[in-house]
Protein backbone atom coordinates (compact mmCIF):
# COMPACT_ATOMS: atom_id res chain seq x y z
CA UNK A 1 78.58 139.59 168.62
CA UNK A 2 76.98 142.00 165.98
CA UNK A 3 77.35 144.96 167.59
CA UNK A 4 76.95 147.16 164.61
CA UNK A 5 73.81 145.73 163.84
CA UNK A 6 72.45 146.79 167.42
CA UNK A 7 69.80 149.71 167.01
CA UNK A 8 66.54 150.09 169.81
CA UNK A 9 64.05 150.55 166.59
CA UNK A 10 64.22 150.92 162.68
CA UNK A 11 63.18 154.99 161.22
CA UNK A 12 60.23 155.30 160.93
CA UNK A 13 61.36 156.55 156.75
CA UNK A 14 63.24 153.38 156.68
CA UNK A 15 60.61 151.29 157.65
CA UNK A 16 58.09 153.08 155.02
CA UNK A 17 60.74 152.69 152.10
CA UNK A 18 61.50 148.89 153.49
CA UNK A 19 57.84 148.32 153.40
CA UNK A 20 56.71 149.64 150.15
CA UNK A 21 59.59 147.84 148.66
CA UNK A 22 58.69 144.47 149.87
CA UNK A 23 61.69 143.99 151.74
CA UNK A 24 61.87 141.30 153.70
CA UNK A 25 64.35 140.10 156.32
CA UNK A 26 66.14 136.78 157.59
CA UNK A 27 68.38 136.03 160.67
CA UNK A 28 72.05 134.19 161.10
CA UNK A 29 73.21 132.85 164.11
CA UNK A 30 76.29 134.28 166.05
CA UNK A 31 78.24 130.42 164.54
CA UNK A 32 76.83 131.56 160.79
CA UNK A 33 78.21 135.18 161.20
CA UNK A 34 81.43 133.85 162.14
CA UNK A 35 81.53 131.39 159.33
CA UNK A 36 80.94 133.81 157.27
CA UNK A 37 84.31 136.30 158.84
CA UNK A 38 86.26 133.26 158.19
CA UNK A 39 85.18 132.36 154.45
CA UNK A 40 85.45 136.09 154.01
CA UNK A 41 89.66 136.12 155.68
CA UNK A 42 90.39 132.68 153.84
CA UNK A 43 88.57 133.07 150.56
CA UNK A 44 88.18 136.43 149.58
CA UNK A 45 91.73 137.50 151.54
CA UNK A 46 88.72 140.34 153.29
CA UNK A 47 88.61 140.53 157.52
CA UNK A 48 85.29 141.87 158.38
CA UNK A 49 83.62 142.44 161.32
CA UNK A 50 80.62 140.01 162.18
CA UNK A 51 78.10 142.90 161.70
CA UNK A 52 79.57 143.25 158.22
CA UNK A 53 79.52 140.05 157.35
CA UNK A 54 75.89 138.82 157.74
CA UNK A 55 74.78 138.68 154.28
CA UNK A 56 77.66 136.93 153.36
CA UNK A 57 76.37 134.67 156.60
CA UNK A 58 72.76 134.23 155.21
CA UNK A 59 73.97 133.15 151.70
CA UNK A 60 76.31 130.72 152.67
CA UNK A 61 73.87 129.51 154.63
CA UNK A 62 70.77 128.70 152.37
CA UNK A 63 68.81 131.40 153.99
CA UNK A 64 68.64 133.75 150.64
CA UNK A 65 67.18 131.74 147.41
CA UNK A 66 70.00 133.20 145.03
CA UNK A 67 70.11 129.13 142.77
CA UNK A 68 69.69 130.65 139.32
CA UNK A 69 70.01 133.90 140.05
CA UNK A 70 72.47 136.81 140.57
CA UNK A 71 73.23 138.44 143.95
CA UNK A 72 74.98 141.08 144.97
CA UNK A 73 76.02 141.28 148.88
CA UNK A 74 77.44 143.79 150.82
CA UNK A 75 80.24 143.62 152.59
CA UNK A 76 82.04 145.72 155.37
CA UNK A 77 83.42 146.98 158.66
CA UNK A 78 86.63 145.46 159.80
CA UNK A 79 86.41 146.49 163.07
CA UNK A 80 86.58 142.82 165.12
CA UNK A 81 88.59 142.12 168.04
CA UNK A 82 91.66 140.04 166.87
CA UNK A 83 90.45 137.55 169.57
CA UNK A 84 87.04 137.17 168.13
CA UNK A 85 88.85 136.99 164.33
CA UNK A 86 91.11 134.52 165.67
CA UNK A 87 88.32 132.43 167.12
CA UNK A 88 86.37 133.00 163.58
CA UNK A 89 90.03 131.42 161.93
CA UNK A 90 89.84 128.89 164.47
């Protein structure tokens, strides 16, 4: 479902910057990425593309600790099959 996100293996620079930074990752589900397109089409009046929308997907869903705090998440692509964004609308 996120097809953008699809890559065989992470840059080798990327992985060094990633690394030294601490960086850290988390996964969503296919059902939290398309939560996440629809809170995106009814809330923020955005369509995005489930690749785009998977930060949006791991806030809403508890996976980032952000209570407290400001975040900032990035948002884009709205390249998704009006089948799949009408199944996201449900």
């Amino acid at each position: 479902m996120c097809d953008a996100l699809q890559t065989p293996k992470i840059g080798a620079l990327t992985f060094l910057l990633l690394q030294a930074a601490g960086a850290t990752g988390v996964w969503v589900s296919d059902a939290e990425a398309l939560a996440a397109v629809r809170f995106a089409a009814t809330e923020l009046k955005l369509v995005l593309e489930p690749g785009g929308a998977v930060a949006l997907a791991a806030l809403l869903a508890g996976k980032v600790p952000v209570a407290g705090r400001t975040a900032i998440v990035m948002l884009s692509g709205g390249n998704i099959d009006p089948a799949l964004l009408a199944r996201a609308l449900g």
